[in-house]
Structure formats: C-alpha cells, structure tokens
N, C-alpha and C. Protein backbone atom coordinates (compact mmCIF):
# COMPACT_ATOMS: atom_id res chain seq x y z
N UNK A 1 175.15 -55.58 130.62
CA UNK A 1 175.94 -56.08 131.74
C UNK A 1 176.39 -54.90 132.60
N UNK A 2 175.94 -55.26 133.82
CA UNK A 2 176.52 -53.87 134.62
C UNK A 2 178.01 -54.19 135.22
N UNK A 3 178.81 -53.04 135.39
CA UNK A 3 180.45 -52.81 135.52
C UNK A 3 180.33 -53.69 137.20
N UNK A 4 181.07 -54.49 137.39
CA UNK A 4 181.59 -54.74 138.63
C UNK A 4 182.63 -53.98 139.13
N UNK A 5 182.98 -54.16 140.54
CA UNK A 5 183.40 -53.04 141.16
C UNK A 5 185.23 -52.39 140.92
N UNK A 6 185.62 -53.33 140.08
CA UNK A 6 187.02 -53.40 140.03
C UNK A 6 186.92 -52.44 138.54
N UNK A 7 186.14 -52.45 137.67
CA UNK A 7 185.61 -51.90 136.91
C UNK A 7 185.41 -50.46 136.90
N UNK A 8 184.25 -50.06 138.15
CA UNK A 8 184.46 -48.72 138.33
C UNK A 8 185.02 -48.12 139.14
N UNK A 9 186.54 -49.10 139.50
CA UNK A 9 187.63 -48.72 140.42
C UNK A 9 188.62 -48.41 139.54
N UNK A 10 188.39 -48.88 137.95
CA UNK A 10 189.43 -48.37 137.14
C UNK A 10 188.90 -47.12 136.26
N UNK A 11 187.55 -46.16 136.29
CA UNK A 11 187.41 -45.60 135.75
C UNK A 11 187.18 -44.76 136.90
N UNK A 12 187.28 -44.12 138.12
CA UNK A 12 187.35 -43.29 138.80
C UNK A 12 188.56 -43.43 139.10
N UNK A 13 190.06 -44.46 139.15
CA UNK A 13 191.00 -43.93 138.76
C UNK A 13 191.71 -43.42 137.64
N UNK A 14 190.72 -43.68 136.74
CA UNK A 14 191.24 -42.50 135.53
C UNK A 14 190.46 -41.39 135.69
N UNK A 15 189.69 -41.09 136.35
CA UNK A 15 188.96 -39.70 136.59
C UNK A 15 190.24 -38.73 137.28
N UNK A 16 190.79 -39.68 138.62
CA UNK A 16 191.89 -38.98 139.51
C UNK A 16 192.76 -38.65 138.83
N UNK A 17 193.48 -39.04 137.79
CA UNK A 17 195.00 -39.05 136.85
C UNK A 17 194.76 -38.17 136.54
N UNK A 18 195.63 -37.32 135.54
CA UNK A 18 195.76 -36.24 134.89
C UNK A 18 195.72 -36.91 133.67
N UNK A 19 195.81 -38.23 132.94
CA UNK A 19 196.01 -39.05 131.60
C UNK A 19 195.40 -38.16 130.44
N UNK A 20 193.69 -37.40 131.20
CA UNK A 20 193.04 -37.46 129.70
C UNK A 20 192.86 -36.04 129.96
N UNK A 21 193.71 -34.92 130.43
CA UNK A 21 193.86 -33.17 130.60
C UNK A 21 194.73 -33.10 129.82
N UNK A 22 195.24 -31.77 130.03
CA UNK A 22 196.44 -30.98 129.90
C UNK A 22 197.47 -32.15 129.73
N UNK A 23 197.58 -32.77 130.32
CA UNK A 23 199.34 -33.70 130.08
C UNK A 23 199.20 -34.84 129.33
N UNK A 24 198.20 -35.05 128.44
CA UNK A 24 197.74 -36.02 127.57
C UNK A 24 199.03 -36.12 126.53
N UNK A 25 199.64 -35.30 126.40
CA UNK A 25 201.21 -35.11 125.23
C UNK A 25 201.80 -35.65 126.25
N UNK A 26 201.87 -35.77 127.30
CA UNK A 26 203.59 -36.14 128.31
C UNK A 26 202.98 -37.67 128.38
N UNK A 27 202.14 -38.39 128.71
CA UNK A 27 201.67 -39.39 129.19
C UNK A 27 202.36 -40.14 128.53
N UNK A 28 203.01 -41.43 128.72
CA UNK A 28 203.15 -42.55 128.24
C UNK A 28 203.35 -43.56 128.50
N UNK A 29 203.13 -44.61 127.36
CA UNK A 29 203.41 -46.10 128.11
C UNK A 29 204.45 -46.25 127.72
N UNK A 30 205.74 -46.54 129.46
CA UNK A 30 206.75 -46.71 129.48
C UNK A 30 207.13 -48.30 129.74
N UNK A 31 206.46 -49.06 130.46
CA UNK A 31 206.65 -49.85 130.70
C UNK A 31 205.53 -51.13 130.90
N UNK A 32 205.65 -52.30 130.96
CA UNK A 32 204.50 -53.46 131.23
C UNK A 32 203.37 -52.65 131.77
N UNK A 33 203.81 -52.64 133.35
CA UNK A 33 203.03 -51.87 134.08
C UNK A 33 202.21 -51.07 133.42
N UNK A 34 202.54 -49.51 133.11
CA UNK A 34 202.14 -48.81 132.46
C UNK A 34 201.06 -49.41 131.32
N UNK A 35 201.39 -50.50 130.16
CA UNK A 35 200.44 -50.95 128.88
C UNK A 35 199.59 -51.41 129.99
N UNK A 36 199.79 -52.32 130.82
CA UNK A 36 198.80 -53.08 131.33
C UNK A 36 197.64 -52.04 132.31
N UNK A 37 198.25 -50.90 132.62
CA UNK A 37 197.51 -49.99 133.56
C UNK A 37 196.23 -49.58 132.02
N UNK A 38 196.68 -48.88 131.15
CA UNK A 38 196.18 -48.72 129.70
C UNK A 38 195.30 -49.60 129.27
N UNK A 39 195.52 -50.97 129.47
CA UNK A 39 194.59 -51.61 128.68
C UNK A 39 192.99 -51.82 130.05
N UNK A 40 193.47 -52.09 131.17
CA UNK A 40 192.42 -51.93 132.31
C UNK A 40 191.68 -51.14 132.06
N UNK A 41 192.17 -49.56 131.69
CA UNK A 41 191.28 -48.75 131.40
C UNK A 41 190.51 -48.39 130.09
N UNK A 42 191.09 -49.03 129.14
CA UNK A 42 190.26 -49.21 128.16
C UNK A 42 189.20 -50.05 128.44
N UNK A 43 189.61 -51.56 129.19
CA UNK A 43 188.24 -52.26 129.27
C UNK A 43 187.06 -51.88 129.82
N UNK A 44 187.78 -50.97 131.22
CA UNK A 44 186.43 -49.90 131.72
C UNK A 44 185.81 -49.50 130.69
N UNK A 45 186.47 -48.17 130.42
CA UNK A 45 185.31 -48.02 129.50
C UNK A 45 184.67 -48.32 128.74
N UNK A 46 185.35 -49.58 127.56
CA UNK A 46 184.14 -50.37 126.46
C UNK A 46 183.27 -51.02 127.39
N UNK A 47 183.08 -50.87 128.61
CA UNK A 47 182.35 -51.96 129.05
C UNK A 47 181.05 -50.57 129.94
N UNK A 48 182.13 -49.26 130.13
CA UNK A 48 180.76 -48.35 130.31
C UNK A 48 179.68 -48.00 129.03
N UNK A 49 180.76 -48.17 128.07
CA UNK A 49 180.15 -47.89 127.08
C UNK A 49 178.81 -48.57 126.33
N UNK A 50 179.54 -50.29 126.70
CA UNK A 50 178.36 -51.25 126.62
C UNK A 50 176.94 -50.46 127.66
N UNK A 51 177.14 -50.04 128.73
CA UNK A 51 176.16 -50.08 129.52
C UNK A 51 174.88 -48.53 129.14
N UNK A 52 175.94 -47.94 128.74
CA UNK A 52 175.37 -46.42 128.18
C UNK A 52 174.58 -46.93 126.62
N UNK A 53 175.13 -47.84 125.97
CA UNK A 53 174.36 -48.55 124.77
C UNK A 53 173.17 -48.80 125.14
N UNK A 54 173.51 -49.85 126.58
CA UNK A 54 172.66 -50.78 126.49
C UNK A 54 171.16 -50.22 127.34
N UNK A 55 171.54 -49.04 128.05
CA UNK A 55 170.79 -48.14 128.48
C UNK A 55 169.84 -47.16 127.23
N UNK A 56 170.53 -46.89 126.32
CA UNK A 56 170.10 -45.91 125.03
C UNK A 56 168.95 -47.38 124.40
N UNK A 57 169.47 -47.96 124.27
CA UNK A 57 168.85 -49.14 123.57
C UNK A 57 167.35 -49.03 123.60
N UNK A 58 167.77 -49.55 125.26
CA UNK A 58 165.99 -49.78 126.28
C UNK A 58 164.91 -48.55 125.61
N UNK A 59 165.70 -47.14 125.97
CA UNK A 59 165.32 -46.40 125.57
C UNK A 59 164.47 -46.11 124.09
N UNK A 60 165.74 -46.28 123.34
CA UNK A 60 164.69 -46.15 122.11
C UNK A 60 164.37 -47.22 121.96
N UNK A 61 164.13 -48.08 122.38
CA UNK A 61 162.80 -49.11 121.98
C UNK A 61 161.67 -49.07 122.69
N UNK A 62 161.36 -48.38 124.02
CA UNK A 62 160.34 -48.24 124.75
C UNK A 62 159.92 -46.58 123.61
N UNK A 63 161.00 -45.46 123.13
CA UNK A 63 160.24 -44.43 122.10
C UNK A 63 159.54 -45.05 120.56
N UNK A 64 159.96 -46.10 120.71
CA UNK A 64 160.07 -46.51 118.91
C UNK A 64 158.30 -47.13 119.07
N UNK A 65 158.32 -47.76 120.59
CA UNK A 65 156.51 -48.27 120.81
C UNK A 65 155.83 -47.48 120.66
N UNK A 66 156.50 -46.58 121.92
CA UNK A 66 155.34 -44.80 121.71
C UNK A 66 154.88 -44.38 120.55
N UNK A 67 155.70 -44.40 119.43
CA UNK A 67 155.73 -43.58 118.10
C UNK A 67 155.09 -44.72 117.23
N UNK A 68 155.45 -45.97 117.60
CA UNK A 68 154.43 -47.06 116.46
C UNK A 68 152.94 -46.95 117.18
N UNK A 69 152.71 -46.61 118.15
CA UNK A 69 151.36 -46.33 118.80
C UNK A 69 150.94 -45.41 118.90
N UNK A 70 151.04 -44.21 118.42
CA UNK A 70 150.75 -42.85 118.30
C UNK A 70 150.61 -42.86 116.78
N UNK A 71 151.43 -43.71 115.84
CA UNK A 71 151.40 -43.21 114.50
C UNK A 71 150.67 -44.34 113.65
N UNK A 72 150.21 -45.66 114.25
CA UNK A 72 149.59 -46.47 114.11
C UNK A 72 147.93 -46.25 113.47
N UNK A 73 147.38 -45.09 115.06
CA UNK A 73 146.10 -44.94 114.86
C UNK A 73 146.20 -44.13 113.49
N UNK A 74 146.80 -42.54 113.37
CA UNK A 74 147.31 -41.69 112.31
C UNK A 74 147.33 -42.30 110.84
N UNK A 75 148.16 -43.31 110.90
CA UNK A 75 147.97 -44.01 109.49
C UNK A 75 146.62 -44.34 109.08
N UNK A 76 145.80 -45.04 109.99
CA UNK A 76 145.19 -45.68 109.47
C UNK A 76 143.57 -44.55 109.00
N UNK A 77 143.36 -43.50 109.58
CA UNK A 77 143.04 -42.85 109.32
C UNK A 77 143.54 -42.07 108.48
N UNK A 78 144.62 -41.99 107.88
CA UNK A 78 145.24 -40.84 106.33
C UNK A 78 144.64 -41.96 105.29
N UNK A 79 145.04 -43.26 105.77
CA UNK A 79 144.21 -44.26 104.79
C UNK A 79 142.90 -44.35 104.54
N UNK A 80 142.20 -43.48 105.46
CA UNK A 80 140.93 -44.02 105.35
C UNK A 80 140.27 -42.38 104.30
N UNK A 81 141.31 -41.15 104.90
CA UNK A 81 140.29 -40.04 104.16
C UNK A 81 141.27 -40.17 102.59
N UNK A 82 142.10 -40.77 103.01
CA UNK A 82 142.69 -40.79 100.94
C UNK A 82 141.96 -41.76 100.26
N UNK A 83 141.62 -42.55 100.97
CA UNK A 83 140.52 -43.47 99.62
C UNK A 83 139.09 -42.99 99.95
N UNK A 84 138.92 -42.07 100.67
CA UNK A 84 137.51 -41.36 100.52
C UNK A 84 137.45 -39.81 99.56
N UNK A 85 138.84 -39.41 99.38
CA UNK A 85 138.97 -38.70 98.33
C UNK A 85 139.28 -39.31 96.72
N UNK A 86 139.80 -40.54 97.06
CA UNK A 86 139.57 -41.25 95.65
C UNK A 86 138.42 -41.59 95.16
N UNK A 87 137.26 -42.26 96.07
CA UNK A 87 136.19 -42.31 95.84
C UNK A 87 135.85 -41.25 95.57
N UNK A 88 135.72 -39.74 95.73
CA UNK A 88 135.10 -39.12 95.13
C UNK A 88 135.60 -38.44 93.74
N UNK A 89 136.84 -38.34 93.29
CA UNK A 89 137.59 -38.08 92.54
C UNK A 89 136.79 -39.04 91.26
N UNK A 90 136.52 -40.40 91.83
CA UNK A 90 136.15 -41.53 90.72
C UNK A 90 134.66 -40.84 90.27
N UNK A 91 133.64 -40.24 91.42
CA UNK A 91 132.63 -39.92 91.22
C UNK A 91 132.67 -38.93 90.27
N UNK A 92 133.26 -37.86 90.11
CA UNK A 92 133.46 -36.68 89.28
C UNK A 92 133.83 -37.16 88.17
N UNK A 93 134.57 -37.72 88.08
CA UNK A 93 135.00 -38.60 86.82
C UNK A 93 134.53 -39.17 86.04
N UNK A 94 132.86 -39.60 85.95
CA UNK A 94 131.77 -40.14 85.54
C UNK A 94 131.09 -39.26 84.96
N UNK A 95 131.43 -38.20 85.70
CA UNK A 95 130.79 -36.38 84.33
C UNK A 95 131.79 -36.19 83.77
N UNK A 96 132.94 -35.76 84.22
CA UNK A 96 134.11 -34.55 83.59
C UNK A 96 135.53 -35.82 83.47
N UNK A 97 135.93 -36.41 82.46
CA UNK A 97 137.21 -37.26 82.50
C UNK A 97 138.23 -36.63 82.67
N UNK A 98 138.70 -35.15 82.93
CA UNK A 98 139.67 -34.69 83.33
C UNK A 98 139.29 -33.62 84.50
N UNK A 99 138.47 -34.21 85.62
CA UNK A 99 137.70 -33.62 86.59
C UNK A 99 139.14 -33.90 87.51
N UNK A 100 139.35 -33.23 88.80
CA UNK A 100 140.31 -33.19 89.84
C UNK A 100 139.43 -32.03 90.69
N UNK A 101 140.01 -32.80 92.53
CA UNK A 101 139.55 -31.92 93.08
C UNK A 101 140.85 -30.77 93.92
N UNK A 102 140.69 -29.94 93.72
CA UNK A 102 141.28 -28.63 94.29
C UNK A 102 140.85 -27.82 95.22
N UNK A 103 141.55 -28.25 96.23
CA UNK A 103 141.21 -27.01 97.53
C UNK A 103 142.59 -26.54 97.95
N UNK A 104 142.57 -25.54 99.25
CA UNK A 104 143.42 -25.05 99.68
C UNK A 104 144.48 -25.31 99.87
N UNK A 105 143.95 -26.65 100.76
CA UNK A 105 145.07 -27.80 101.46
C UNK A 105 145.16 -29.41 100.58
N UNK A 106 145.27 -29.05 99.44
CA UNK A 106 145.39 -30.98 98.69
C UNK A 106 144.64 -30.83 97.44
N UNK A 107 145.21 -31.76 96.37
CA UNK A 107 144.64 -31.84 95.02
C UNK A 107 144.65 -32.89 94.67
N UNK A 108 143.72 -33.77 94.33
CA UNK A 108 143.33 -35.19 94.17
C UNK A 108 142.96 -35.10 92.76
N UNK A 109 143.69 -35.92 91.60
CA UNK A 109 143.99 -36.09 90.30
C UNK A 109 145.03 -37.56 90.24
N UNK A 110 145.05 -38.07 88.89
CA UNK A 110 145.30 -39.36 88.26
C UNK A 110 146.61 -38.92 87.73
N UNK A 111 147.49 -39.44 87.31
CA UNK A 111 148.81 -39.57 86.61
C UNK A 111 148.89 -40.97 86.05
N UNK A 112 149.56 -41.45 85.15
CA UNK A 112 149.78 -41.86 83.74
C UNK A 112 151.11 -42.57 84.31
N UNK A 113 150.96 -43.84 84.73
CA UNK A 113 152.11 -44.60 85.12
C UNK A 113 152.84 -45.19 83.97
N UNK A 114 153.73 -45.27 83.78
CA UNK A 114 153.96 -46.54 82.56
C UNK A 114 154.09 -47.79 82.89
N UNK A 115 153.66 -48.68 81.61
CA UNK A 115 153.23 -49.86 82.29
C UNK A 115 154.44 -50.81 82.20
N UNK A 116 154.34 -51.70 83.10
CA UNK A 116 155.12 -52.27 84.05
C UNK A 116 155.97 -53.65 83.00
N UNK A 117 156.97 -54.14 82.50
CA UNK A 117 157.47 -54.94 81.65
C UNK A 117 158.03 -55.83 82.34
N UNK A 118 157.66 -56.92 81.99
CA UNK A 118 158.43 -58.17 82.84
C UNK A 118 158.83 -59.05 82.23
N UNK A 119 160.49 -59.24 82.59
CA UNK A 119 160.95 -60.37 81.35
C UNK A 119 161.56 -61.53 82.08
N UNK A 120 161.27 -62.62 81.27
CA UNK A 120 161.46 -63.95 82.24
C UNK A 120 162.95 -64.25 81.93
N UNK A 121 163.43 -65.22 82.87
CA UNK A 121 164.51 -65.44 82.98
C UNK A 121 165.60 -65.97 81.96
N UNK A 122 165.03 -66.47 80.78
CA UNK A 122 165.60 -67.00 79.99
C UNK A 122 165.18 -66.21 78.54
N UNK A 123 164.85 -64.66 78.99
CA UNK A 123 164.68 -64.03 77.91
C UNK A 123 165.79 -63.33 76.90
N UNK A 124 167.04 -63.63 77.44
CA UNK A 124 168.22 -63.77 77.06
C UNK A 124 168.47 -64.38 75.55
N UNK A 125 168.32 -65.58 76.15
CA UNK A 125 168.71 -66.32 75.21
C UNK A 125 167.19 -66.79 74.03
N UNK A 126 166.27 -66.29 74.68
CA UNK A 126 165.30 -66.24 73.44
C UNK A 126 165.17 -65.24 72.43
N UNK A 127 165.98 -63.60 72.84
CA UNK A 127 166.15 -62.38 71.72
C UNK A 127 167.33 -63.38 70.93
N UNK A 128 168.55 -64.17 71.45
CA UNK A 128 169.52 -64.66 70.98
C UNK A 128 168.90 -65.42 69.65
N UNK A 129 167.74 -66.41 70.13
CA UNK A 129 167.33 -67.28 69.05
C UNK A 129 166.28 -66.25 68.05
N UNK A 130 165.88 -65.29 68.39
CA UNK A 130 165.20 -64.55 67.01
C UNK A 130 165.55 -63.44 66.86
N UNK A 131 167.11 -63.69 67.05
CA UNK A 131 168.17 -62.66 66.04
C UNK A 131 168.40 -61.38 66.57
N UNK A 132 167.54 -61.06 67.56
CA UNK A 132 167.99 -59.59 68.26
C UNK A 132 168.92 -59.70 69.22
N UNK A 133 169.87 -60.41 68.86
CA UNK A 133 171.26 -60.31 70.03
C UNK A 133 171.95 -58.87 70.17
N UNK A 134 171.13 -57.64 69.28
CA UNK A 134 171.73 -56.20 69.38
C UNK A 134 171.58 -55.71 70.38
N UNK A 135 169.97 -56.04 71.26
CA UNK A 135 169.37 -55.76 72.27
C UNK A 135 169.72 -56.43 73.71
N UNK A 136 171.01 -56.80 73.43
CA UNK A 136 171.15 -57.51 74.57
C UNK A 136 172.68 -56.79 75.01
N UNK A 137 172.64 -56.75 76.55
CA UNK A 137 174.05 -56.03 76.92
C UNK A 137 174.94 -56.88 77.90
N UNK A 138 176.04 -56.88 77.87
CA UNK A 138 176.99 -57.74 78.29
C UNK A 138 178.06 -56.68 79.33
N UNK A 139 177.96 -57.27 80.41
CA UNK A 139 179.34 -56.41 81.42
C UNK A 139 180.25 -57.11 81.42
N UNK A 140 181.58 -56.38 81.04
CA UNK A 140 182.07 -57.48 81.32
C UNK A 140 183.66 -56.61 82.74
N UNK A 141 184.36 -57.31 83.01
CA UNK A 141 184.70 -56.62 84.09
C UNK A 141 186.10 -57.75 84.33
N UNK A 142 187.56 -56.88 85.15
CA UNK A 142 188.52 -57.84 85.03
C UNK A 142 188.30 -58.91 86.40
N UNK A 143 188.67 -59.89 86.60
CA UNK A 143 188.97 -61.10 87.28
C UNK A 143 190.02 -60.88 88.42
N UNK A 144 189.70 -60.01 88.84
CA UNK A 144 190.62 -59.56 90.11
C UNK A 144 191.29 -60.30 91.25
N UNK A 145 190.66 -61.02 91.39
CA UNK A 145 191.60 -62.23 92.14
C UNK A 145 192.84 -63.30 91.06
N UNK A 146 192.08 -63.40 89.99
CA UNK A 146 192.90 -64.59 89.30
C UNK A 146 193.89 -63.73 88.68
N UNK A 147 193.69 -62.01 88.35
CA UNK A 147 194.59 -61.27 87.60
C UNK A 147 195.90 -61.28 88.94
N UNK A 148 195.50 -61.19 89.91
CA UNK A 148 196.41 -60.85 91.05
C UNK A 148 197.62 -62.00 90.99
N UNK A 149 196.74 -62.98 91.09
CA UNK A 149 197.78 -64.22 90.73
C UNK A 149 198.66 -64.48 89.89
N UNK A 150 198.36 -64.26 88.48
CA UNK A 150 199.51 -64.33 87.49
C UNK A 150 200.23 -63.08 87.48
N UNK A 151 199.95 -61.65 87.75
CA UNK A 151 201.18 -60.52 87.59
C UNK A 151 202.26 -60.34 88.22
N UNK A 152 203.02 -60.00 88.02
CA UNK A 152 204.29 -59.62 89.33
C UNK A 152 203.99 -58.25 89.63
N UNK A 153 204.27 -57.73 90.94
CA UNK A 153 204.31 -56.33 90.87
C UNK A 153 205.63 -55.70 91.51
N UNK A 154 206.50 -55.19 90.97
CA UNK A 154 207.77 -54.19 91.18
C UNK A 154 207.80 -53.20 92.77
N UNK A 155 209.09 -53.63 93.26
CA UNK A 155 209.16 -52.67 94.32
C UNK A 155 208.26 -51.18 94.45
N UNK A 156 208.33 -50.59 92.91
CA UNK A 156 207.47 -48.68 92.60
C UNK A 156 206.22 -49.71 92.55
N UNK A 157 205.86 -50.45 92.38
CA UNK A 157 203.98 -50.73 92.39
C UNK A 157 203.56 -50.93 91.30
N UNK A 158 204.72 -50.85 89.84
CA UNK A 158 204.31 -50.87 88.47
C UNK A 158 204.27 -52.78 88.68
N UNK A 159 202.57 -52.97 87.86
CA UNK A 159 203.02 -54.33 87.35
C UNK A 159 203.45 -54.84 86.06
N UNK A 160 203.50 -56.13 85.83
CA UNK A 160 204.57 -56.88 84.58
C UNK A 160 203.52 -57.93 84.52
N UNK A 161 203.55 -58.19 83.50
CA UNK A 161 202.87 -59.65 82.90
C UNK A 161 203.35 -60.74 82.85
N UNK A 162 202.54 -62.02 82.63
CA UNK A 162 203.62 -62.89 82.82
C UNK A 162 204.51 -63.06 81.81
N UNK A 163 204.18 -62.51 80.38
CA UNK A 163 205.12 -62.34 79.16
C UNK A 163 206.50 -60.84 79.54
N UNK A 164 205.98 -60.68 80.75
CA UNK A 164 207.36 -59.38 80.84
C UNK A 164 206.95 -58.11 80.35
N UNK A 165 205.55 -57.72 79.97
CA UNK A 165 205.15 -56.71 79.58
C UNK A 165 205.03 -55.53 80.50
N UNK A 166 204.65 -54.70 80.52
CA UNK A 166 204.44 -54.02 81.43
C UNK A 166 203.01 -52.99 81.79
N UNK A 167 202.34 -53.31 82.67
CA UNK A 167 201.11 -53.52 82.90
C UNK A 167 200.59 -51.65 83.45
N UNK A 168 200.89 -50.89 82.35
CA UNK A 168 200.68 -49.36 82.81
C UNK A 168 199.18 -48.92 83.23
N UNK A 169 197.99 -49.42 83.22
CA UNK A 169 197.03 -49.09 83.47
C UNK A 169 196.06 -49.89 84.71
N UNK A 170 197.04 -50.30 85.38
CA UNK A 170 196.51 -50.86 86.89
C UNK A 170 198.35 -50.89 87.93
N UNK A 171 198.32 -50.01 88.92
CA UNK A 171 199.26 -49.93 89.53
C UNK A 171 198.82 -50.00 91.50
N UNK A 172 199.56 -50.94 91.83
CA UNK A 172 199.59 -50.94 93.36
C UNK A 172 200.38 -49.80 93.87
N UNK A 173 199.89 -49.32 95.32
CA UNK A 173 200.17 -48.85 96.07
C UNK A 173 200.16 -49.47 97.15
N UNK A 174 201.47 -49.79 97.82
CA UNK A 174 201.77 -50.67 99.26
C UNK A 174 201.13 -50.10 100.35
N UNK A 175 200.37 -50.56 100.93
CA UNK A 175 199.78 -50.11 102.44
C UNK A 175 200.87 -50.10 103.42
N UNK A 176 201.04 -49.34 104.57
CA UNK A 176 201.81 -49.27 105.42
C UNK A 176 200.82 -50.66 106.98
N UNK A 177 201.57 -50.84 107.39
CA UNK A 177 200.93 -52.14 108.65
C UNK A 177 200.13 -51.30 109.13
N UNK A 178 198.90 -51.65 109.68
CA UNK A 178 198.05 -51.16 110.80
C UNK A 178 198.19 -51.60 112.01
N UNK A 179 198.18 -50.86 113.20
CA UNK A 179 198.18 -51.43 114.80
C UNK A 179 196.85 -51.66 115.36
N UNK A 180 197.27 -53.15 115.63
CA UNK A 180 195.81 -53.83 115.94
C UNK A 180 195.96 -53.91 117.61
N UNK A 181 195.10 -53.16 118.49
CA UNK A 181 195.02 -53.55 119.90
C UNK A 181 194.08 -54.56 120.33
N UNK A 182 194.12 -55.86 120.98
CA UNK A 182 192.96 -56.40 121.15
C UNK A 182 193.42 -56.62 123.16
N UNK A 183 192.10 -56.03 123.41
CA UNK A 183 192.27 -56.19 124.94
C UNK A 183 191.98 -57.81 125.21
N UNK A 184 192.17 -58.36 126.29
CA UNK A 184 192.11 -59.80 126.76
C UNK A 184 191.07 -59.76 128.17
C-alpha cells in the first residue's frame, strides 16, 4: 500500500523536528496533543515500513526466480555426473569389492548405513504382552495448568499445597505489567 499524502506530511514533519537528534532526552509527551502528534507519527512510519517490506519482498522474489533458474539447470547436471560416477564405481566393483575412485577433486566409495527399524504403532503394548515392559520408556512430566489451580502462591512467590505444605521446589516470580501501545 502506498503512503497517502497526509502520511508523508507526517513523516517529513518528523524529518523537520528535532524529536529523533540531540533532544531526544528533552522530548516529551506532555499533553493529548502531544500523544496524539506521537501516535500520527508512528503510523507513518509502520506504514513506510510496510512499503520498504513490501518493496524488499518484490525484490527477493524476482532474486529467489533468478537463483531457482540459474541453479535449476546446475542441479540437474551434479545429478547427472554423480550417478555417472556411481555407475562407474559399480563397474569397478565387479573386479575389486573394495575398489573406490580417487582423484584430485572427489572420491567416490560406499559406506555402511544402518538399517532402518520400524515399529508400528501399537508396538507398545505388544513388548507389554511378551513381557519386555523393561524396554519400554515412560515421560512423565507435571500438569502445569491443573497444578496451577490447586496451589496457593504467597506474596515472596513461595507456593503451599492444598494440605498447607510447602511447595520448595517450584517458586513464582511476579512479572511487572507490560505497556501495550496499539495505534487506531
């Protein structure tokens, strides 16, 4: 969205001010006036800011084509000479079973994956039924919403149980309010 003119009538009068120099410590909002002069100029700018986004944007998405079309052809050719070095790797391999090829620039050889284990969903409870419940692991973790509910917690942040105990190994710390600005 481009700035209409009242828009960049409020950000070339914050260019004129002194607000964002040297007197940035003296400045303040004294009055209506004043917040309301403040918030105008905030909207300027989230809204230059939108436009400098929305400008960068265009941008890298017209570089991001360039580079999927430049790196497009590239791939498909690294694909094509790596399985023409596998093919020959396989060929050597038919004389020498621990054949590899070695040059200057690249070494084409096999590695020893381990193989891949897949356990179905209810494999749980089938170690359960033939007795290897040793092999099986359990998280378990506190209930943080429902614990919140039954404790009390003390002006210092120590909590209490609902038996009156006293709860030394989980303690609050009170947040102070945050200031929320929302322009209109």
């Amino acid at each position: 969205m481009k700035m209409n003119a009242l828009e960049r009538y409020e950000l070339e009068d914050l260019e004129k001010s002194n607000v964002r120099t040297e007197e940035t410590q003296s400045w303040q909002v004294d009055s209506i006036e004043s917040a309301d002069w403040a918030f105008r100029k905030i909207l300027a700018l989230k809204k230059a800011n939108e436009e400098v986004k929305q400008f960068a944007d265009k941008e890298h998405e017209r570089l991001e084509d360039w580079e999927r079309k430049e790196t497009t052809s590239n791939h498909e050719s690294i694909e094509f000479f790596q399985h023409k070095l596998a093919e020959y790797l396989h060929v050597l391999r038919k004389t020498d079973k621990k054949a590899k090829v070695k040059t200057p620039h690249g070494v084409v050889s096999t590695r020893k994956q381990p193989d891949l284990w897949e356990y179905q969903t209810d494999a749980v409870d089938k170690l359960k039924k033939l007795g290897l419940a040793e092999l099986i692991e359990t998280k378990e973790s506190v209930k943080k919403q429902e614990f919140k509910k039954v404790v009390s917690v003390l002006p210092n942040g120590t909590v209490v149980s609902p038996d009156g105990e006293l709860i030394d190994f989980v303690k609050v710390t009170p947040q102070e309010e945050k200031i929320v600005i929302k322009e209109v």
